[in-house]
Protein backbone atom coordinates (compact mmCIF):
# COMPACT_ATOMS: atom_id res chain seq x y z
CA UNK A 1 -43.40 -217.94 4.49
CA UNK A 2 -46.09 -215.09 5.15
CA UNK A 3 -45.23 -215.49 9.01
CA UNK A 4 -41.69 -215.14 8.26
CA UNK A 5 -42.03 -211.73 6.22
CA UNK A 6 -44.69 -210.59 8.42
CA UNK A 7 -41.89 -210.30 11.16
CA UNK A 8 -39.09 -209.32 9.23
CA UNK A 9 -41.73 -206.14 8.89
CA UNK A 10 -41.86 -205.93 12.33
CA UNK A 11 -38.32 -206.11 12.94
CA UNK A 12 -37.52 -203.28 9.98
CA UNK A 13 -40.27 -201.32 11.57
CA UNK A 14 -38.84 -202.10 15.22
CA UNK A 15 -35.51 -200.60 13.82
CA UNK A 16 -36.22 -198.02 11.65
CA UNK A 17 -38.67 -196.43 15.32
CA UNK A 18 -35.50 -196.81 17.10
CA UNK A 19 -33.45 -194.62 14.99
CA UNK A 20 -35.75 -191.79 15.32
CA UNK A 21 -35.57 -191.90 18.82
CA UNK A 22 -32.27 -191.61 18.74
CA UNK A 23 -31.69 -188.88 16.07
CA UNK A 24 -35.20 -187.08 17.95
CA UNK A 25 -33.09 -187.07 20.98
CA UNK A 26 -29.88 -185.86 19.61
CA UNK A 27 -31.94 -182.91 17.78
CA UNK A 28 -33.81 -182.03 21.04
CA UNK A 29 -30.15 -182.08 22.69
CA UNK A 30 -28.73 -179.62 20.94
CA UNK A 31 -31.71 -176.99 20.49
CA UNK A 32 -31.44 -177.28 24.65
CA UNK A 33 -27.57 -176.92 24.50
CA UNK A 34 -27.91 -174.05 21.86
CA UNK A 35 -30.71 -172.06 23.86
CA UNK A 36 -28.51 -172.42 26.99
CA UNK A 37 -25.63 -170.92 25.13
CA UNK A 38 -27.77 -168.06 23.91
CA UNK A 39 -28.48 -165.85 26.81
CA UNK A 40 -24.28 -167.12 27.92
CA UNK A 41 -23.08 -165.07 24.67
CA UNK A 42 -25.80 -162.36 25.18
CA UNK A 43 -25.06 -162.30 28.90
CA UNK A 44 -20.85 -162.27 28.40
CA UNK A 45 -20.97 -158.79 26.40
CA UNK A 46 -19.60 -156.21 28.45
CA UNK A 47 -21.29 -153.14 25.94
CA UNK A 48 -24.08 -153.14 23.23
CA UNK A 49 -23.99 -150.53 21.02
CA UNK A 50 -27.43 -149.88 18.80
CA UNK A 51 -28.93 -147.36 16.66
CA UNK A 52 -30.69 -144.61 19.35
CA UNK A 53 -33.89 -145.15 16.73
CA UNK A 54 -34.67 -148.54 18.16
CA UNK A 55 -33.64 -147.61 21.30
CA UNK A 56 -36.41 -148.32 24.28
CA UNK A 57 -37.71 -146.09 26.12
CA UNK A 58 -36.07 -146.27 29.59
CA UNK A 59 -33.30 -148.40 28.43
CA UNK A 60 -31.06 -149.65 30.93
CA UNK A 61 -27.53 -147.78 31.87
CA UNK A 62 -25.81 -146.72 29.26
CA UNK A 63 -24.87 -143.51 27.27
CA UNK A 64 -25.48 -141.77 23.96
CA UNK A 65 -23.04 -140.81 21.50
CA UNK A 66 -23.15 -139.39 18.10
CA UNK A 67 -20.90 -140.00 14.72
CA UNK A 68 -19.89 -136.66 13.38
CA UNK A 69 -21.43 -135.23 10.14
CA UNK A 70 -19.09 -132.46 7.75
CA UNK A 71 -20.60 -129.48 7.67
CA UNK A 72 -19.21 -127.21 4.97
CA UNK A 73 -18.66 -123.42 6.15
CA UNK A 74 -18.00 -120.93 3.03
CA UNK A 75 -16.74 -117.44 4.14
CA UNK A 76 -17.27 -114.49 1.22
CA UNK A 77 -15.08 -111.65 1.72
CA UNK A 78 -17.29 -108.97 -0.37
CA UNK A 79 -16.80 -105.36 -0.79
CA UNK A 80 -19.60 -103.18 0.52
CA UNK A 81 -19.88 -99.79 -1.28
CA UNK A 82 -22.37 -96.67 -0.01
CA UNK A 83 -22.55 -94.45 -3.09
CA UNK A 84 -24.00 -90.99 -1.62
CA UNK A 85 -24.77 -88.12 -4.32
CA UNK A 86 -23.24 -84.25 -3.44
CA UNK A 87 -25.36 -81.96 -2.14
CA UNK A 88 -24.17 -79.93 -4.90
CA UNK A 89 -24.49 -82.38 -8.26
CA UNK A 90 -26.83 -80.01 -10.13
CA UNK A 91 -23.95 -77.87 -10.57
CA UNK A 92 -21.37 -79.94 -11.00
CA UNK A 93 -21.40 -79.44 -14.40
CA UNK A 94 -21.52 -75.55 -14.39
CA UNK A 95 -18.75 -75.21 -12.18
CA UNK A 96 -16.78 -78.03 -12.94
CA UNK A 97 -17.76 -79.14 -15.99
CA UNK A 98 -18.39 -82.38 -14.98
CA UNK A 99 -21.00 -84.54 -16.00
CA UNK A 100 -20.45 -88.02 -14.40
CA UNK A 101 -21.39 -87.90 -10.56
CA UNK A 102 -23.34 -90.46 -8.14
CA UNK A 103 -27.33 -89.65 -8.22
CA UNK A 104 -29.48 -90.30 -5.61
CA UNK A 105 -28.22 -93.57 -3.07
CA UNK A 106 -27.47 -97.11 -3.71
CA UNK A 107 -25.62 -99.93 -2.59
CA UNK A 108 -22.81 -102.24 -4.34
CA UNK A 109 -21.48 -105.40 -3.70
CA UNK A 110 -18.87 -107.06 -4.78
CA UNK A 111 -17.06 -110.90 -4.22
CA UNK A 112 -13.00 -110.49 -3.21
CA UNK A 113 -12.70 -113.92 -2.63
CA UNK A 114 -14.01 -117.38 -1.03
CA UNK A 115 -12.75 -119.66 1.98
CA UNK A 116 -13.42 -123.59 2.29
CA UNK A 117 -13.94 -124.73 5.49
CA UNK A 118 -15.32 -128.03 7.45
CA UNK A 119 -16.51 -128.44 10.67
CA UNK A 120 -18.29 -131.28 12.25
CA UNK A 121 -21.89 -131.89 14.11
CA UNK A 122 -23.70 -134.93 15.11
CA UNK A 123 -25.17 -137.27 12.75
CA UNK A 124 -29.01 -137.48 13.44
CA UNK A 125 -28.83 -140.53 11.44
CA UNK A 126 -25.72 -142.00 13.33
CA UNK A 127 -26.50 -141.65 16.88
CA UNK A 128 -26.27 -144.41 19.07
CA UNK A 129 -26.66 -146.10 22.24
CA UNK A 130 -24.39 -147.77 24.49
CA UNK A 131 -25.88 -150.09 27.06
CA UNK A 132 -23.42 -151.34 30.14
CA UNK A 133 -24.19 -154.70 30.80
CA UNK A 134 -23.37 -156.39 34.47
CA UNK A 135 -20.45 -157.79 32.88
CA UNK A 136 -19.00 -154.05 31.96
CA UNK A 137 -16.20 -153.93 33.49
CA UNK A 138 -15.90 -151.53 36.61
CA UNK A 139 -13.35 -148.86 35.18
CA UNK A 140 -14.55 -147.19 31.61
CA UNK A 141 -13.93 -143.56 31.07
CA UNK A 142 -15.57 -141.72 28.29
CA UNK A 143 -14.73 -138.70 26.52
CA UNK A 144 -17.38 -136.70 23.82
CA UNK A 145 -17.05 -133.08 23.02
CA UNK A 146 -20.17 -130.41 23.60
CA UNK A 147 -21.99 -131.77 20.37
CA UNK A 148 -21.86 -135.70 21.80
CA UNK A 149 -19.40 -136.99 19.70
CA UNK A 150 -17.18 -139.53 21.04
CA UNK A 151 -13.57 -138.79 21.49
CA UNK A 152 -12.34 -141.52 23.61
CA UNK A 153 -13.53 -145.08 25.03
CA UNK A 154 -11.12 -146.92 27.80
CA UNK A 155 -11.76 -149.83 29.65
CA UNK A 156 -9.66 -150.06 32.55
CA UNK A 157 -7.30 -147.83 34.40
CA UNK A 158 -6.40 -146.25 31.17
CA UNK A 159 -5.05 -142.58 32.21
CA UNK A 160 -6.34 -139.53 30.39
CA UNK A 161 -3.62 -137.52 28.71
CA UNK A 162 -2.53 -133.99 30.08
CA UNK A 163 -3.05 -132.70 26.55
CA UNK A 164 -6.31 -133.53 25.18
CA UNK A 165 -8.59 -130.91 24.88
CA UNK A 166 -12.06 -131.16 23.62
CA UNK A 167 -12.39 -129.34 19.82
CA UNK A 168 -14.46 -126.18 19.90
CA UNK A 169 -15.06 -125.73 16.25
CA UNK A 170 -17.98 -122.58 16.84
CA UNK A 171 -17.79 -120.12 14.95
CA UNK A 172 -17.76 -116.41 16.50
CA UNK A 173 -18.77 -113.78 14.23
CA UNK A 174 -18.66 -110.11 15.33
CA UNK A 175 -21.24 -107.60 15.31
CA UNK A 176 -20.71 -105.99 12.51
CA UNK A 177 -22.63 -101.94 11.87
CA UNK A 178 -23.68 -100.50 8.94
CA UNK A 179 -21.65 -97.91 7.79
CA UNK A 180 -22.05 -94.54 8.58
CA UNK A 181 -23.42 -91.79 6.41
CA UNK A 182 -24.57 -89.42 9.02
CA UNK A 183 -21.82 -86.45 8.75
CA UNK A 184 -19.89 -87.41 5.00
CA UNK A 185 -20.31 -84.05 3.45
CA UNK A 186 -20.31 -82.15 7.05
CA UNK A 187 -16.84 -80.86 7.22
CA UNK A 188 -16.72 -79.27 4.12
CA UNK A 189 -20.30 -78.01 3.69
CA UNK A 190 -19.94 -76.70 7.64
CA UNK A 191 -18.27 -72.85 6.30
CA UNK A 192 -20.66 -72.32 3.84
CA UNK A 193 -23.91 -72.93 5.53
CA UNK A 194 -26.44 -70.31 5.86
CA UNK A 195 -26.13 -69.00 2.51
CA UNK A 196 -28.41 -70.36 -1.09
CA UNK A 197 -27.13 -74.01 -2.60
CA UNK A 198 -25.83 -72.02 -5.36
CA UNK A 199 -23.73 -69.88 -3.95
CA UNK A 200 -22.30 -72.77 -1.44
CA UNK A 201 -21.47 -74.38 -4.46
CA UNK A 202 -19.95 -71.60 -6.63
CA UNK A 203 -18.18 -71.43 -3.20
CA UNK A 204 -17.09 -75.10 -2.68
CA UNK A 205 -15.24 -74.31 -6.68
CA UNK A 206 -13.60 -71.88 -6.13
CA UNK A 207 -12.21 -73.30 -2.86
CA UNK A 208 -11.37 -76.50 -5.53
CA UNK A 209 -9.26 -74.05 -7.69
CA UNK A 210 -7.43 -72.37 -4.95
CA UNK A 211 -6.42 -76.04 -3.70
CA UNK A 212 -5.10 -77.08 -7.08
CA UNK A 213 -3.62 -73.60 -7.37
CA UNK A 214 -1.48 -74.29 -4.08
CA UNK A 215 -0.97 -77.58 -5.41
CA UNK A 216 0.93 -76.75 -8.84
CA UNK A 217 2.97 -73.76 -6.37
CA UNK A 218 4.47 -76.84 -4.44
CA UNK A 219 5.50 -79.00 -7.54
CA UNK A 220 6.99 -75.84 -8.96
CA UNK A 221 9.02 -74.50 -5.82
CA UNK A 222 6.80 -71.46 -6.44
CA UNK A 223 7.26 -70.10 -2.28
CA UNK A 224 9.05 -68.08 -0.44
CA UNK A 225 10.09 -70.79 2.03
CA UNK A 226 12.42 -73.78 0.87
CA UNK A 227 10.56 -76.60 2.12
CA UNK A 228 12.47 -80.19 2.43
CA UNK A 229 10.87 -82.89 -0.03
CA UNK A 230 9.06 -84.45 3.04
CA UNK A 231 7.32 -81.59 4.14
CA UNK A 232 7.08 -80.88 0.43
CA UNK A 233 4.98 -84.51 -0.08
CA UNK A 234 3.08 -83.88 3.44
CA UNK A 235 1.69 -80.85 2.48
CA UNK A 236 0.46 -82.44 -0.93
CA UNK A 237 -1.22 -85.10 0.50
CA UNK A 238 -2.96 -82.81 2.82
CA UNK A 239 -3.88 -80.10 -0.22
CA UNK A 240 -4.92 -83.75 -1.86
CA UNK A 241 -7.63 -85.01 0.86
CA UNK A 242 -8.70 -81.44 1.11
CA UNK A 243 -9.16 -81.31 -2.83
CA UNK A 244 -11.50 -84.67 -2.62
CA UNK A 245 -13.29 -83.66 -0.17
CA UNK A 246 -14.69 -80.37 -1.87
CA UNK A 247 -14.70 -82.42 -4.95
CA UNK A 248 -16.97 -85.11 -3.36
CA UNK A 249 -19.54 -82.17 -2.48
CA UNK A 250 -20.58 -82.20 -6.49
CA UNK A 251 -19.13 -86.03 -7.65
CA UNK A 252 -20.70 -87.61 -4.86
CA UNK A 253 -19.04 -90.07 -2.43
CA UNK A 254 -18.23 -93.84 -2.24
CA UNK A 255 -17.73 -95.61 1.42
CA UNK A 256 -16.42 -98.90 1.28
CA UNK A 257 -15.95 -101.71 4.00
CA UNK A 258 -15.32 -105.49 3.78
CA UNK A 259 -17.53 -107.70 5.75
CA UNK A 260 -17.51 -111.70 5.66
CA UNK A 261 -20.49 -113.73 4.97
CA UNK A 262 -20.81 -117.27 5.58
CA UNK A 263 -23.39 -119.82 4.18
CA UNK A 264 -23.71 -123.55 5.33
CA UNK A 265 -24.36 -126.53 3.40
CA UNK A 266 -24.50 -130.26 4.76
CA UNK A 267 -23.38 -132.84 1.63
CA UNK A 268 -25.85 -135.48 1.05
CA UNK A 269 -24.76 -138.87 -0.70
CA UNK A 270 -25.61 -139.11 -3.99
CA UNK A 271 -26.73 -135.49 -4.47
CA UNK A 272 -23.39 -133.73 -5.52
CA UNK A 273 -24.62 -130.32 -7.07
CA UNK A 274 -26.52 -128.32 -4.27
CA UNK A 275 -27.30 -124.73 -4.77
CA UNK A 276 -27.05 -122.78 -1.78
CA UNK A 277 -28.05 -119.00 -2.55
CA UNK A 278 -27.98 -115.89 -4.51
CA UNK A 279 -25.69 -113.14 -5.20
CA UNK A 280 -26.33 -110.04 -6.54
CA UNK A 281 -23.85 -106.53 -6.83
CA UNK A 282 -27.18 -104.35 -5.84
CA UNK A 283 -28.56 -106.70 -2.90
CA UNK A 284 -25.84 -108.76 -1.48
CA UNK A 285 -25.36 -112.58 -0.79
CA UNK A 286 -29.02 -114.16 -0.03
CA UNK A 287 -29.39 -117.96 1.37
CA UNK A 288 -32.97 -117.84 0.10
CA UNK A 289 -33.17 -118.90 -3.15
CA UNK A 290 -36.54 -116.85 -4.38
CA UNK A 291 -33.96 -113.58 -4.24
CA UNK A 292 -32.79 -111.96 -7.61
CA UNK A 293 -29.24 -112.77 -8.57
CA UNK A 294 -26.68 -115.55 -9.33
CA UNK A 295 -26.66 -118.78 -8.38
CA UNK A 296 -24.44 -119.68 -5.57
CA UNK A 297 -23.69 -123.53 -6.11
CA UNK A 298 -21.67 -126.26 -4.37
CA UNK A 299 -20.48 -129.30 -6.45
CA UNK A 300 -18.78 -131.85 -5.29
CA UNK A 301 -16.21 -134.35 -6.96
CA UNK A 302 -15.63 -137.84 -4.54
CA UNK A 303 -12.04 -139.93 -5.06
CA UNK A 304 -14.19 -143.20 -4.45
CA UNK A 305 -11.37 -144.07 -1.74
CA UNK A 306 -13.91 -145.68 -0.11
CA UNK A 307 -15.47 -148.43 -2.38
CA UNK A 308 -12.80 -150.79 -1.41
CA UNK A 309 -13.78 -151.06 1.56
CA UNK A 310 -16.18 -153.96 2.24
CA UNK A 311 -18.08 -151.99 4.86
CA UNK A 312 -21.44 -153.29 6.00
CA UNK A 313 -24.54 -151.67 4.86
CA UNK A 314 -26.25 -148.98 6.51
CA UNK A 315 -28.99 -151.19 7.33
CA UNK A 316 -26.85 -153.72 9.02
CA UNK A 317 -25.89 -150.62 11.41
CA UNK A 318 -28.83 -149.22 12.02
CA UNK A 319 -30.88 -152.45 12.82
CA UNK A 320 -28.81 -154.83 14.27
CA UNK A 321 -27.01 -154.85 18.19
CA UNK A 322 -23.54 -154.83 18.03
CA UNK A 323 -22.00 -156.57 20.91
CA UNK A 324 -18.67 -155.05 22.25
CA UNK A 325 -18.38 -153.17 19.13
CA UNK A 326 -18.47 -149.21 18.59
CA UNK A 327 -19.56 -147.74 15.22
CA UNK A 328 -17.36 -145.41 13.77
CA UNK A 329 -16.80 -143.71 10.29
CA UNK A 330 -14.31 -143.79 7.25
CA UNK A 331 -14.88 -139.99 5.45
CA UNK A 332 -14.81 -139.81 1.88
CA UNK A 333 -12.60 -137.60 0.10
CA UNK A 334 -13.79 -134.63 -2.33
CA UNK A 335 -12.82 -131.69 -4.18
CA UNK A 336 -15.15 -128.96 -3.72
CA UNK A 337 -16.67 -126.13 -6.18
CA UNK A 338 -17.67 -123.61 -5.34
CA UNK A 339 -19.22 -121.35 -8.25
CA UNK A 340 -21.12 -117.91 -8.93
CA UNK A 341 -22.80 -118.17 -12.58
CA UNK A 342 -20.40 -119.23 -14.69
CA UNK A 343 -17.35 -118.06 -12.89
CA UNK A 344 -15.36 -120.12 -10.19
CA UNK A 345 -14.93 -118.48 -6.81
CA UNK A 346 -13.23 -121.26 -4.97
CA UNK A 347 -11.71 -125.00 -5.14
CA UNK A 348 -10.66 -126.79 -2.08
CA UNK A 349 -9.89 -130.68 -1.42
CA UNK A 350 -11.95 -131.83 1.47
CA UNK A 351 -12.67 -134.95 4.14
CA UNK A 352 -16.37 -135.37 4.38
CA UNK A 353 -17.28 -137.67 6.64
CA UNK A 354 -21.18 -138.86 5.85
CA UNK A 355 -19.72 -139.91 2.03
CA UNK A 356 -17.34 -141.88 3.47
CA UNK A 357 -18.29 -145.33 5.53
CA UNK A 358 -19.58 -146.58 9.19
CA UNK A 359 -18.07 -149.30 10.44
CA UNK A 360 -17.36 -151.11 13.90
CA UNK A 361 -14.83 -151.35 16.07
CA UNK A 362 -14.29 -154.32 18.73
CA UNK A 363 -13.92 -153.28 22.02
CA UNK A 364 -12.95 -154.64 25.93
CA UNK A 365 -11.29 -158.05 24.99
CA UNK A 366 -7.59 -156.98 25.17
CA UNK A 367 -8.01 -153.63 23.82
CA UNK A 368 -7.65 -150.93 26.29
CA UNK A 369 -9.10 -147.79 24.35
CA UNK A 370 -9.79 -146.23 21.09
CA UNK A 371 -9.61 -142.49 20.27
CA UNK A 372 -11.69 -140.86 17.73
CA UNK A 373 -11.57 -138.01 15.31
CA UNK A 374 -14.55 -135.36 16.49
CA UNK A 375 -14.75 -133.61 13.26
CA UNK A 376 -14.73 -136.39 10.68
CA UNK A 377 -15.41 -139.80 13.12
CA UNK A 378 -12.20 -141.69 12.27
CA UNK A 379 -10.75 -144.24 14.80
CA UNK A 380 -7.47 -142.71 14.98
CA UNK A 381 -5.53 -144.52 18.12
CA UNK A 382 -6.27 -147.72 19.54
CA UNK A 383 -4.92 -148.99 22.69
CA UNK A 384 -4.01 -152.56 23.36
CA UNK A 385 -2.99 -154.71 27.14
């Protein structure tokens, strides 16, 4: 009896070995099978696309290309005043009796108005790099504007439209010069020169009352000559400018000019209030925030159209390799604030692009090219065989 179970041991032992084998050998089988098909599925991508921060040095052919950021432009039209005192304002008063003129020289500044716009530069954070593989295939034409965004990707004989110019979105500002105070007070001052202040003034008022005499003469038809009611209103405006400018020798002068300044601001997520500089009606719009003045501040208001979107997460995009893929970007929408103090200056609805999403788009297996917004990084025309 002990025999007997003694070898059914054996035999349970004997069968229970076997099966190991067999399973060991099945295991061992397909690890071999899968490490075979491994470097197939690296080796059969045609691009791989991956973030240019874990990009190695001396990588292989390829190209770079960046995701566009929005960059939000604000252009303040503001009045620019030069307020000059007369060379005669210490007698304004005894001649003239007037008592409120411009002392000494100052500047004033004043908002008209505030413009919205976007433009778009590369993403730091979304550049990446696309590496040809031997299995690229031969034709692939590439379009990116002068910042390296990417317009266009084609594989194959995919023909480049007649139309399609690159976006220059620079801005050109002119030179702009300060305004000119050399000769204000020259052309009335000029006849009286060479004689005491006083006496240029007491001068320059009675030159004022003969001008308002000549004035009242015309809007009473008191003259010799019948004038026609055009000549009439020429000759008034003239006796008018002539009037202001002796005036303007004792109330002092104001010379005005609008100019545009712009500031820049790049959104960040999750910071929606940014203050972006100073404005002040003595000293001017100021990017630096230590200046005196109002604050100059930027909120933002997303729609959330995004959040439906099951998007991969940043991390996903910046550390993995994306095989026949290109990474592109869904912007966000916003409305836009744009505030002085208290008071509202502008409100515009805008596309910006780093609130928005990155995700990929498959490439090179029956889909002959895809076209791509430069300013906000949307796939916006996709070709297919």
């Amino acid at each position: 009896m002990k025999k007997k179970m003694l070898q059914l041991n054996e035999n349970h032992y004997f069968c229970e070995s076997k099966r190991y084998n067999v399973m060991n050998t099945r295991i061992k089988k397909s690890v071999i099978m899968a490490a075979l098909m491994l470097p197939a599925l690296v080796v059969s991508a045609q691009f791989a696309t991956r973030n240019a921060k874990i990009v190695a040095p001396g990588l292989q052919e390829g190209f770079y290309y960046s995701v566009p950021m929005t960059v939000l432009r604000m252009d303040f039209r503001i009045e620019e005043s030069v307020l000059m005192e007369g060379p005669y304002c210490a007698y304004a008063d005894r001649y003239l009796g007037v008592k409120n003129v411009i002392r000494g020289k100052s500047h004033q500044f004043k908002i008209i108005d505030v413009a919205v716009n976007t433009t778009g530069e590369a993403d730091p954070d979304a550049t990446f790099f696309v590496e040809f593989t031997h299995k690229a295939a031969k034709s692939v034409n590439i379009t990116l504007d002068n910042k390296g965004v990417l317009e266009s990707f084609s594989v194959g004989e995919v023909a480049a439209k007649a139309n399609d110019v690159v976006a220059n979105t620079a801005v050109t500002e002119a030179q702009e010069s300060p305004i000119d105070t050399s000769n204000v007070f020259r052309a009335a001052i000029t006849p009286a020169m060479g004689r005491p202040l006083e006496q240029q003034a007491r001068a320059a008022a009675e030159k004022i009352t003969e001008i308002r005499d000549a004035k009242m003469k015309l809007l009473t038809g008191y003259q010799e000559v019948a004038f026609s009611g055009e000549a009439i209103a020429k000759m008034y405006a003239e006796l008018d400018a002539m009037e202001e400018e002796y005036l303007s020798l004792f109330v002092g002068k104001r010379l005005t000019k609008t100019v545009v300044r712009s500031l820049y601001v790049k959104p960040i997520q999750e910071e929606y209030t940014l203050t972006v500089g100073k404005f002040s009606s003595s000293e001017g719009l100021s990017s630096s925030l230590q200046d005196d003045g109002e604050t100059i501040t930027v909120t933002l208001y997303p729609s959330m159209t995004t959040t439906s979107i099951k998007a991969p997460s940043h991390s996903a995009i910046e550390t993995a390799t994306h095989e026949n893929k290109l990474v592109y970007r869904i912007p966000e929408t916003a409305d836009v604030k744009v505030t002085c103090g208290s008071r509202l200056l502008a409100e515009q609805r805008c596309s910006i692009s780093q609130l928005g999403v990155l995700l990929l788009a498959p490439i090179g297996k029956g889909q002959n090219s895809l076209r791509f917004d430069v300013t906000t990084g949307q796939l916006i025309g996709v070709s297919r065989e």
